[in-house]
PDB file of N, CA and C in Angstrom:
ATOM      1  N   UNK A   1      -5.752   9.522  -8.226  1.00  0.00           N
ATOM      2  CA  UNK A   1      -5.324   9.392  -6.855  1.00  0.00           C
ATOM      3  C   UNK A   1      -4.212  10.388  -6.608  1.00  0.00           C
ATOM      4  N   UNK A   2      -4.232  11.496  -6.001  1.00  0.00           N
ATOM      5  CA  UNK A   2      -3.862  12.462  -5.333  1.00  0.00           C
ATOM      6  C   UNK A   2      -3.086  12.634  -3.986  1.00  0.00           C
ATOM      7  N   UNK A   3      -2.158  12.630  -3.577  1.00  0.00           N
ATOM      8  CA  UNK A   3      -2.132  12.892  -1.671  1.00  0.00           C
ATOM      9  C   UNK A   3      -1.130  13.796  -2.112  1.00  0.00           C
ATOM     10  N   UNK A   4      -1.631  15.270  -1.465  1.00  0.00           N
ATOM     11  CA  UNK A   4      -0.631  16.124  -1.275  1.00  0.00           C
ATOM     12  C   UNK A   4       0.396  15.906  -0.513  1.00  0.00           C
ATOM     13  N   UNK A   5       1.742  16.487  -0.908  1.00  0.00           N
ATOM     14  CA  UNK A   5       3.179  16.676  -0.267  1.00  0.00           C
ATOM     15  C   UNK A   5       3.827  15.548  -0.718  1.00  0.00           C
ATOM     16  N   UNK A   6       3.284  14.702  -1.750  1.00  0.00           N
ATOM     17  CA  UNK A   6       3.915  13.360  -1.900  1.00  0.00           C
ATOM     18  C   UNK A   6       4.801  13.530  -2.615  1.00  0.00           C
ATOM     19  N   UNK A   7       6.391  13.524  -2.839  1.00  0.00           N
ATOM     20  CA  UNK A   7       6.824  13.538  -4.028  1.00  0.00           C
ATOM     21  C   UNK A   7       7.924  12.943  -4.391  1.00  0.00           C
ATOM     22  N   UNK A   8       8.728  12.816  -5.701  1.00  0.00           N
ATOM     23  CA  UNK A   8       8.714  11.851  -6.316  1.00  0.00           C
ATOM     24  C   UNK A   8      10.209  12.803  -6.973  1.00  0.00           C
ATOM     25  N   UNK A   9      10.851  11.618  -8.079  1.00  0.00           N
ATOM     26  CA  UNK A   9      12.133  12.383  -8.578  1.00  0.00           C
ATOM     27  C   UNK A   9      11.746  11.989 -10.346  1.00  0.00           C
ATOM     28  N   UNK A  10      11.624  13.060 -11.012  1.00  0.00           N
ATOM     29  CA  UNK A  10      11.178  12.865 -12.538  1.00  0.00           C
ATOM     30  C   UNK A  10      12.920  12.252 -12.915  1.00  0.00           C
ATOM     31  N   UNK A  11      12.926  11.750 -14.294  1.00  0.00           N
ATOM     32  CA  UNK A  11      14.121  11.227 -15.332  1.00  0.00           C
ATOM     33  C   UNK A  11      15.338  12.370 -14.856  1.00  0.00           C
ATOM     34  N   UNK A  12      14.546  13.779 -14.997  1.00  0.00           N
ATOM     35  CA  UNK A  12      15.900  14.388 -15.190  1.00  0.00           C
ATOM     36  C   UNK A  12      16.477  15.205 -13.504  1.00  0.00           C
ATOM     37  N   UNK A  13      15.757  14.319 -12.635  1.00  0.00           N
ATOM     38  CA  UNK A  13      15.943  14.679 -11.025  1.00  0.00           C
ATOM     39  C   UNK A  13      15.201  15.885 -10.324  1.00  0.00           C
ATOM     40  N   UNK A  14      14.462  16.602 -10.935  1.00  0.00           N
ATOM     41  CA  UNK A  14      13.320  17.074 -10.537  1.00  0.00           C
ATOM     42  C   UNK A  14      12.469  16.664  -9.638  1.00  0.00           C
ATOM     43  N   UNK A  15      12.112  17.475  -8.728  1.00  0.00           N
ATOM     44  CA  UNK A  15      11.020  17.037  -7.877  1.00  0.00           C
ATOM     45  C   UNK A  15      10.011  17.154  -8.555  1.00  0.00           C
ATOM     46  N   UNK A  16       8.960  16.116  -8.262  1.00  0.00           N
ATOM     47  CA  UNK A  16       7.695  16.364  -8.973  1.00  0.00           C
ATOM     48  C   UNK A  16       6.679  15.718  -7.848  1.00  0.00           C
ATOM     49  N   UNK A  17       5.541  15.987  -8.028  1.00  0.00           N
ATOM     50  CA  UNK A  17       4.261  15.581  -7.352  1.00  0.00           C
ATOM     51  C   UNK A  17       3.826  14.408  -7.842  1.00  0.00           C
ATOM     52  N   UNK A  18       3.538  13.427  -6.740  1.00  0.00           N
ATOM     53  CA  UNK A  18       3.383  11.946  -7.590  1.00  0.00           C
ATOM     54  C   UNK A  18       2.116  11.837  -7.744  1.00  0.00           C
ATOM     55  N   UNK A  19       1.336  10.896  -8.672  1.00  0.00           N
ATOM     56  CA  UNK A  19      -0.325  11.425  -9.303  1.00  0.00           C
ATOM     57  C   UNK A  19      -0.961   9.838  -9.358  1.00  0.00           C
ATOM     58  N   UNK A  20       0.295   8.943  -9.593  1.00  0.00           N
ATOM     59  CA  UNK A  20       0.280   7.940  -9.769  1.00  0.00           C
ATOM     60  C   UNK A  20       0.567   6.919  -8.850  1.00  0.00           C
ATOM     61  N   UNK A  21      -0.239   5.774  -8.119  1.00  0.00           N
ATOM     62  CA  UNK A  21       0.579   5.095  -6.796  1.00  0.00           C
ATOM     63  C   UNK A  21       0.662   4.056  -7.416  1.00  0.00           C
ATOM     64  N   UNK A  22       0.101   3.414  -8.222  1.00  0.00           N
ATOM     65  CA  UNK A  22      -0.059   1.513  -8.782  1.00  0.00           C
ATOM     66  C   UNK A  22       1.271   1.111  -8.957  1.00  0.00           C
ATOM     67  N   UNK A  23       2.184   1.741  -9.378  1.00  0.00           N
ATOM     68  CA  UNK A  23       3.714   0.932  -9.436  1.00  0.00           C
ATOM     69  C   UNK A  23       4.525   1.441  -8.299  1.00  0.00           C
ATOM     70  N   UNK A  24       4.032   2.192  -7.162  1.00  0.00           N
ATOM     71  CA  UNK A  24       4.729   2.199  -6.454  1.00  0.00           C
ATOM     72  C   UNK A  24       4.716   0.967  -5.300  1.00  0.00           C
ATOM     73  N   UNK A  25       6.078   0.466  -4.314  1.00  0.00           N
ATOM     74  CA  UNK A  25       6.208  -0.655  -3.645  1.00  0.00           C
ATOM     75  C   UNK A  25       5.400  -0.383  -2.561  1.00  0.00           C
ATOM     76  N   UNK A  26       5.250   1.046  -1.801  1.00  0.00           N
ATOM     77  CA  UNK A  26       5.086   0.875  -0.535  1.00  0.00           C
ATOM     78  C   UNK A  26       3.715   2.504  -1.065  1.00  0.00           C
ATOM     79  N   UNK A  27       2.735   1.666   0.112  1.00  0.00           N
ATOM     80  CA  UNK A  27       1.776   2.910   0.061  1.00  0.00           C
ATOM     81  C   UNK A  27       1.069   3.155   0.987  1.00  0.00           C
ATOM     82  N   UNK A  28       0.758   4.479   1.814  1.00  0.00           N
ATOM     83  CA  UNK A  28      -0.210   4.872   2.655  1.00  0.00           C
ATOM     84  C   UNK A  28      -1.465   3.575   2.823  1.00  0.00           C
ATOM     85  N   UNK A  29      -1.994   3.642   4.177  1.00  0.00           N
ATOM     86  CA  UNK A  29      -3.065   3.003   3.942  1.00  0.00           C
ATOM     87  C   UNK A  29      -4.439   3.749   3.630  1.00  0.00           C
ATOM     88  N   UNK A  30      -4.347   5.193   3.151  1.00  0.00           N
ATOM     89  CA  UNK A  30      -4.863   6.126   2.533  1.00  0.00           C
ATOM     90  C   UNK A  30      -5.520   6.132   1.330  1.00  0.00           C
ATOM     91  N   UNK A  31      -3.966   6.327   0.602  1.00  0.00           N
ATOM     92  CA  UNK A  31      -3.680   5.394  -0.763  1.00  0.00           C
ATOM     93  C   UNK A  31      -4.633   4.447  -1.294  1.00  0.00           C
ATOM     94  N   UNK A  32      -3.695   3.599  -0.495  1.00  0.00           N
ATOM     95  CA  UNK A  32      -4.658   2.077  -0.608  1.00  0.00           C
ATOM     96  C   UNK A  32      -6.423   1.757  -0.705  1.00  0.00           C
ATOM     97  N   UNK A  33      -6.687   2.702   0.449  1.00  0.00           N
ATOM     98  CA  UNK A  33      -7.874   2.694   0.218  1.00  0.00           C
ATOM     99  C   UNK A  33      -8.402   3.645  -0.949  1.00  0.00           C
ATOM    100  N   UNK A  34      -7.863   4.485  -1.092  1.00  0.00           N
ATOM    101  CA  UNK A  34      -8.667   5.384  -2.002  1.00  0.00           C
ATOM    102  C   UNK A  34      -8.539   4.477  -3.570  1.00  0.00           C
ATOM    103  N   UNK A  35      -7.235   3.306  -3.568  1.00  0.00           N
ATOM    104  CA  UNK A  35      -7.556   2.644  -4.861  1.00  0.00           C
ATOM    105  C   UNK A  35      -8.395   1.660  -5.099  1.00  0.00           C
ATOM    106  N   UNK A  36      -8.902   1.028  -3.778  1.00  0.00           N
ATOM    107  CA  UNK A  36      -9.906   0.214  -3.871  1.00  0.00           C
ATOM    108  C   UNK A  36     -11.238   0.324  -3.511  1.00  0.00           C
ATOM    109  N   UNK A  37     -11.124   1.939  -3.245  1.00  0.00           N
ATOM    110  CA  UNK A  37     -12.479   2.003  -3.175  1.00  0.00           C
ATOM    111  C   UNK A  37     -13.089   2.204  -1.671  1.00  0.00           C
ATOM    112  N   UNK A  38     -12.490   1.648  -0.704  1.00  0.00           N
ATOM    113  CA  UNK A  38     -12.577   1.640   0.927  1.00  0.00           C
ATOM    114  C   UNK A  38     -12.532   2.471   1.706  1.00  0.00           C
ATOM    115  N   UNK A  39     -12.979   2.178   2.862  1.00  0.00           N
ATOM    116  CA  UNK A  39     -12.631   3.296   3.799  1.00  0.00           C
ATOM    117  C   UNK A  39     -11.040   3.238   4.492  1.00  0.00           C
ATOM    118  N   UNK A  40     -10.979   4.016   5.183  1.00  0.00           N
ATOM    119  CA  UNK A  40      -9.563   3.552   6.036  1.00  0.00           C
ATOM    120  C   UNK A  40      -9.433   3.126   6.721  1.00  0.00           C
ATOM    121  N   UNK A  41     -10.499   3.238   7.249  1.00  0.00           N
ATOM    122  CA  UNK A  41     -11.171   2.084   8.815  1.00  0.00           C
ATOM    123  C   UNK A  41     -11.242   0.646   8.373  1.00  0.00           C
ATOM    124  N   UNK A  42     -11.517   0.141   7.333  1.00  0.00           N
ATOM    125  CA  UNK A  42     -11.303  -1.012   6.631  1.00  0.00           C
ATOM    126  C   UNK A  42     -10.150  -1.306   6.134  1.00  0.00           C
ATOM    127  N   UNK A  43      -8.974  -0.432   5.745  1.00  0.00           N
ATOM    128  CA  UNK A  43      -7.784  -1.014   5.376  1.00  0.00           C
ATOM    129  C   UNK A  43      -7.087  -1.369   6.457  1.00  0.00           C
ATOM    130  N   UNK A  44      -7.447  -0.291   7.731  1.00  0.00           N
ATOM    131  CA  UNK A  44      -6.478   0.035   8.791  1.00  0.00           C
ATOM    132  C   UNK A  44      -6.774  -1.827   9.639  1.00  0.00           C
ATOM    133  N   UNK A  45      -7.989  -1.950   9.408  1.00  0.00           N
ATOM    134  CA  UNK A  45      -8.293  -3.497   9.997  1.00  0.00           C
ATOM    135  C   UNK A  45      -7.914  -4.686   9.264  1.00  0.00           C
ATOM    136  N   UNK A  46      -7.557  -4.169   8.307  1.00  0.00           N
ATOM    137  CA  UNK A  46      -7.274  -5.567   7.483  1.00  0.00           C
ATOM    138  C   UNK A  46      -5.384  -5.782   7.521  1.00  0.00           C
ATOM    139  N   UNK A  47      -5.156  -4.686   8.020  1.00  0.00           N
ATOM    140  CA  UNK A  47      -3.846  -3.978   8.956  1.00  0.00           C
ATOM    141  C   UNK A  47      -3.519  -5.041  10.094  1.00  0.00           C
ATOM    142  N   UNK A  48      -4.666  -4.753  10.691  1.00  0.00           N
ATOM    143  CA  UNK A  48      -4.373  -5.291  12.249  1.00  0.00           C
ATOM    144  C   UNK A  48      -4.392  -6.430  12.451  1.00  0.00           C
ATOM    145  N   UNK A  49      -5.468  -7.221  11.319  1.00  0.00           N
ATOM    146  CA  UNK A  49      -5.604  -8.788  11.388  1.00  0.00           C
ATOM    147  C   UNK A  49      -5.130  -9.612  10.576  1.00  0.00           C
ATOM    148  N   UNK A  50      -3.856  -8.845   9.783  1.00  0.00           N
ATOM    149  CA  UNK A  50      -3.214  -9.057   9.097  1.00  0.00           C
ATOM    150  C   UNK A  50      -3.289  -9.804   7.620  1.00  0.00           C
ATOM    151  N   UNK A  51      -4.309  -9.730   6.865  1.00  0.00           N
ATOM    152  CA  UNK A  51      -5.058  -9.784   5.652  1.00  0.00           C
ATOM    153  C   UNK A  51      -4.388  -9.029   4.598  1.00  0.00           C
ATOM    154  N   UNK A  52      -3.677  -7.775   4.413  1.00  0.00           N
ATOM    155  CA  UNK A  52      -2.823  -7.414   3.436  1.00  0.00           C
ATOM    156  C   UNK A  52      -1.543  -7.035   4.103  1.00  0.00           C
ATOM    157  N   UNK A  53      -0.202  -7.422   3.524  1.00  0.00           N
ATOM    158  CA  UNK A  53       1.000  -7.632   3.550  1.00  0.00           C
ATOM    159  C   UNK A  53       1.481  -5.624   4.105  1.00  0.00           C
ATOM    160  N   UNK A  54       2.108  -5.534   5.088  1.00  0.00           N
ATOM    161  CA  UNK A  54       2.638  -4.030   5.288  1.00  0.00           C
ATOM    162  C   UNK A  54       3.625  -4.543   6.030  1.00  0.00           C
ATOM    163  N   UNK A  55       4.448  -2.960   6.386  1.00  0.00           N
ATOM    164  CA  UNK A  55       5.846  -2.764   7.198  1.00  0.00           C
ATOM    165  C   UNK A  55       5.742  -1.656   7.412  1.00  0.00           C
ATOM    166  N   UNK A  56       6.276  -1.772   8.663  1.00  0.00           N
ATOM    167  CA  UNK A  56       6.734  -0.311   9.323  1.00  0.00           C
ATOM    168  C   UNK A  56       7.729   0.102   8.826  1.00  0.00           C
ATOM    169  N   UNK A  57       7.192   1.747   8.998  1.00  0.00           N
ATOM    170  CA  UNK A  57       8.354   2.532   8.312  1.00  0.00           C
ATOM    171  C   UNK A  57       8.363   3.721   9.897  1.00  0.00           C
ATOM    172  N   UNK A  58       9.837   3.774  10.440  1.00  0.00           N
ATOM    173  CA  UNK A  58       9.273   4.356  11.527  1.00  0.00           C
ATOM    174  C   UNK A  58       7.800   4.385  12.665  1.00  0.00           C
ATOM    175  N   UNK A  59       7.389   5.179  12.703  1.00  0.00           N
ATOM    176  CA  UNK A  59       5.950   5.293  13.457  1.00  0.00           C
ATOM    177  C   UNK A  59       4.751   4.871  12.534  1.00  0.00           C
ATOM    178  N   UNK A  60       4.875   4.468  11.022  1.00  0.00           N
ATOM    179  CA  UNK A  60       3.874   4.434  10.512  1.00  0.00           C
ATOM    180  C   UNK A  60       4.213   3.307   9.993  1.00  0.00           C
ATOM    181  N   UNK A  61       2.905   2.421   9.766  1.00  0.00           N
ATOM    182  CA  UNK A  61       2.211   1.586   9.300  1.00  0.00           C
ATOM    183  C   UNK A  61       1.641   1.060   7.305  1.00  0.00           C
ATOM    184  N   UNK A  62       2.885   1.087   6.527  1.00  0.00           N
ATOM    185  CA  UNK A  62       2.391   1.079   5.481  1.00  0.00           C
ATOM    186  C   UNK A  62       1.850  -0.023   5.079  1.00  0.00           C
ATOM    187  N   UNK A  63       0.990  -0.063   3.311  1.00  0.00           N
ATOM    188  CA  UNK A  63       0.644  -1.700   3.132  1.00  0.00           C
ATOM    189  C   UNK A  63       1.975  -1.951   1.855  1.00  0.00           C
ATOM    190  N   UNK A  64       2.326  -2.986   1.778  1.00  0.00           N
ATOM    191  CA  UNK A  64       3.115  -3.609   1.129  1.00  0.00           C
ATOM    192  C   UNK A  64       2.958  -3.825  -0.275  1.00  0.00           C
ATOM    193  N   UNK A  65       2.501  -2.702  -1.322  1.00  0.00           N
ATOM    194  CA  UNK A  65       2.260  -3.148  -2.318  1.00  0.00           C
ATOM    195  C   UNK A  65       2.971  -4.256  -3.368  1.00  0.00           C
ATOM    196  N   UNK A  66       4.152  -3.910  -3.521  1.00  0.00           N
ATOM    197  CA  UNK A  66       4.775  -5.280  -3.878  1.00  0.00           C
ATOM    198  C   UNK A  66       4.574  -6.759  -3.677  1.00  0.00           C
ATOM    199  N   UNK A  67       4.715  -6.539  -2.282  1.00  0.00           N
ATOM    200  CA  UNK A  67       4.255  -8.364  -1.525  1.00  0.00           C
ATOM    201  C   UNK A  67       2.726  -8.478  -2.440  1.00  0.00           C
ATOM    202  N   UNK A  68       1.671  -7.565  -2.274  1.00  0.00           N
ATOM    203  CA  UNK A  68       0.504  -7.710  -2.488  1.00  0.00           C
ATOM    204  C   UNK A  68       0.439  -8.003  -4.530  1.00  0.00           C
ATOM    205  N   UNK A  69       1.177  -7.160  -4.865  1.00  0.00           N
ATOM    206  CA  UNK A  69       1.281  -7.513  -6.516  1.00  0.00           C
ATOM    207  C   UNK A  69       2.096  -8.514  -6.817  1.00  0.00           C
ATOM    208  N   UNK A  70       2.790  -9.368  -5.933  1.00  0.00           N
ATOM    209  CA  UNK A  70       3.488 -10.087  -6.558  1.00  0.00           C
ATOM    210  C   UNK A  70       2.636 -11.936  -5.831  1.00  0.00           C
ATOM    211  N   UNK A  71       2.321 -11.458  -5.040  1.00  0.00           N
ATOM    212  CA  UNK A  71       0.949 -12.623  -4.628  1.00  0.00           C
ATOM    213  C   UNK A  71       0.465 -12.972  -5.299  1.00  0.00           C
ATOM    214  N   UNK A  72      -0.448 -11.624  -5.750  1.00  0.00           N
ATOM    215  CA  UNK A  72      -1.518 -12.200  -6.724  1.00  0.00           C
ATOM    216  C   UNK A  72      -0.976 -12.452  -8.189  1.00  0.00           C
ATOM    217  N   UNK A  73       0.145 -12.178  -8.676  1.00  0.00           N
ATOM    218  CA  UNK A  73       0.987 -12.810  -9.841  1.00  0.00           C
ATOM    219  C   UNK A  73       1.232 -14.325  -9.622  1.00  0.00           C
ATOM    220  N   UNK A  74       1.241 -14.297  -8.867  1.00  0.00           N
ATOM    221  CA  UNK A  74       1.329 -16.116  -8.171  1.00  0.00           C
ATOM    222  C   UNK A  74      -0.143 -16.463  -7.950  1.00  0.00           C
ATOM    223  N   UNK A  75      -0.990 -16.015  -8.381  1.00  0.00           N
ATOM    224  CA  UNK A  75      -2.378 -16.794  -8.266  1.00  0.00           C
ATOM    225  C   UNK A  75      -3.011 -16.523  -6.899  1.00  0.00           C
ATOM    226  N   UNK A  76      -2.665 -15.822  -6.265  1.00  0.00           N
ATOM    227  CA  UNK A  76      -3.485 -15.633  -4.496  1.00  0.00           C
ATOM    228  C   UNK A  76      -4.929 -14.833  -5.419  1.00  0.00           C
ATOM    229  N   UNK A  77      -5.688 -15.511  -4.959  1.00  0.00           N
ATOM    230  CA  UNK A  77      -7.085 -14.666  -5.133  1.00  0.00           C
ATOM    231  C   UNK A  77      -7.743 -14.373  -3.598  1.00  0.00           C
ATOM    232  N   UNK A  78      -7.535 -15.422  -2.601  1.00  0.00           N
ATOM    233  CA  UNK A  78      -8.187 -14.820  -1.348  1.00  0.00           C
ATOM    234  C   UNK A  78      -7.144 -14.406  -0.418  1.00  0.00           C
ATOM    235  N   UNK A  79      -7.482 -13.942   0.390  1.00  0.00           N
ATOM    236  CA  UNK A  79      -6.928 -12.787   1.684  1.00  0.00           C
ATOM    237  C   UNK A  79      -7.231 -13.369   2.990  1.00  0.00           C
ATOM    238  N   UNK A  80      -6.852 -13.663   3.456  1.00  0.00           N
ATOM    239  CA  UNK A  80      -7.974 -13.952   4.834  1.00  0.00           C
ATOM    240  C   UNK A  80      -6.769 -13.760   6.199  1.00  0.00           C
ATOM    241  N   UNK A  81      -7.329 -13.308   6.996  1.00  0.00           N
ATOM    242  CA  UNK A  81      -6.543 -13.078   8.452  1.00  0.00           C
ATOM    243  C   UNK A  81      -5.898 -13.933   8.874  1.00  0.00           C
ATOM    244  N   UNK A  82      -4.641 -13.146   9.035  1.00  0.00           N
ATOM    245  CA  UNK A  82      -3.280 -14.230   9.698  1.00  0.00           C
ATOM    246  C   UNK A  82      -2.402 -14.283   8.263  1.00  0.00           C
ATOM    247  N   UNK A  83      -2.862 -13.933   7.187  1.00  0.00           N
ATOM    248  CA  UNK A  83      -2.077 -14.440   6.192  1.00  0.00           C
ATOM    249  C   UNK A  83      -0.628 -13.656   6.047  1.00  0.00           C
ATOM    250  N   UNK A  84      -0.717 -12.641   6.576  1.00  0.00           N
ATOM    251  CA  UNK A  84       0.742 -11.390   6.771  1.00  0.00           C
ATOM    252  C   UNK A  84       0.770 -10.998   8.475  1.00  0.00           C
ATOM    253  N   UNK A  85       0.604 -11.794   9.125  1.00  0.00           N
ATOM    254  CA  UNK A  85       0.342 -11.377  10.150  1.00  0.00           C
ATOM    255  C   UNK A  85       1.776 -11.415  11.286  1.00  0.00           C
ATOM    256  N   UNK A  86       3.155 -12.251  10.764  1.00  0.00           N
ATOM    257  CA  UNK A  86       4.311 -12.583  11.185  1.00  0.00           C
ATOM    258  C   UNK A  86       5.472 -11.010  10.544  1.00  0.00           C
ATOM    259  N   UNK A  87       4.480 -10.489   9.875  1.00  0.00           N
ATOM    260  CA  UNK A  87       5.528  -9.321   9.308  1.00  0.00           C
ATOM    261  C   UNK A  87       5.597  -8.088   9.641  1.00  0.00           C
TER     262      UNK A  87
END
C-alpha cells in the first residue's frame, strides 16, 4: 500500500515515504480501501452511514483507524449503520 506524497519521520528525523498504513491512527479513505480490498465508493458510504469510526481533519473526511482497531480488540465483529454516526 502506496499513496504518494505521504510522509512520515524515520528514528533519526528524516523524512521518509510511508509504505506502511496498518499502525497508523488515522487513514485516507483511499487507504482504507485499498487495505480491504474496496472501492472508495464503498468506504466513502460506509462514511456517510456511519458504519466505520472517522473525523474530520479540516475539509477532509478520515476513517478512524484506532477507534476501528481497538473495537475489534474488544470483540466488535459486526458494523452496521449508526454505529459511529454521533462522531
Amino acid at each position: 500500500m502506496q499513496q504518494s506524497g505521504v510522509l512520515g519521520l524515520s528514528i533519526q528525523g528524516d523524512a521518509e515515504q510511508v509504505r506502511d498504513f496498518r499502525s497508523a491512527p488515522l487513514v485516507t479513505q483511499t487507504v482504507f480501501a485499498d487495505m480491504l480490498g474496496l472501492s472508495h465508493d464503498v468506504i466513502r458510504g460506509w462514511i456517510e452511514s456511519g458504519v466505520v469510526p472517522s473525523v474530520k481533519i479540516g475539509r477532509r473526511r478520515v476513517v478512524n483507524l484506532h477507534q476501528f482497531r481497538k473495537d475489534m480488540d474488544q470483540g466488535k465483529t459486526i458494523f452496521c449503520a449508526g454505529d459511529y454516526s454521533e462522531e
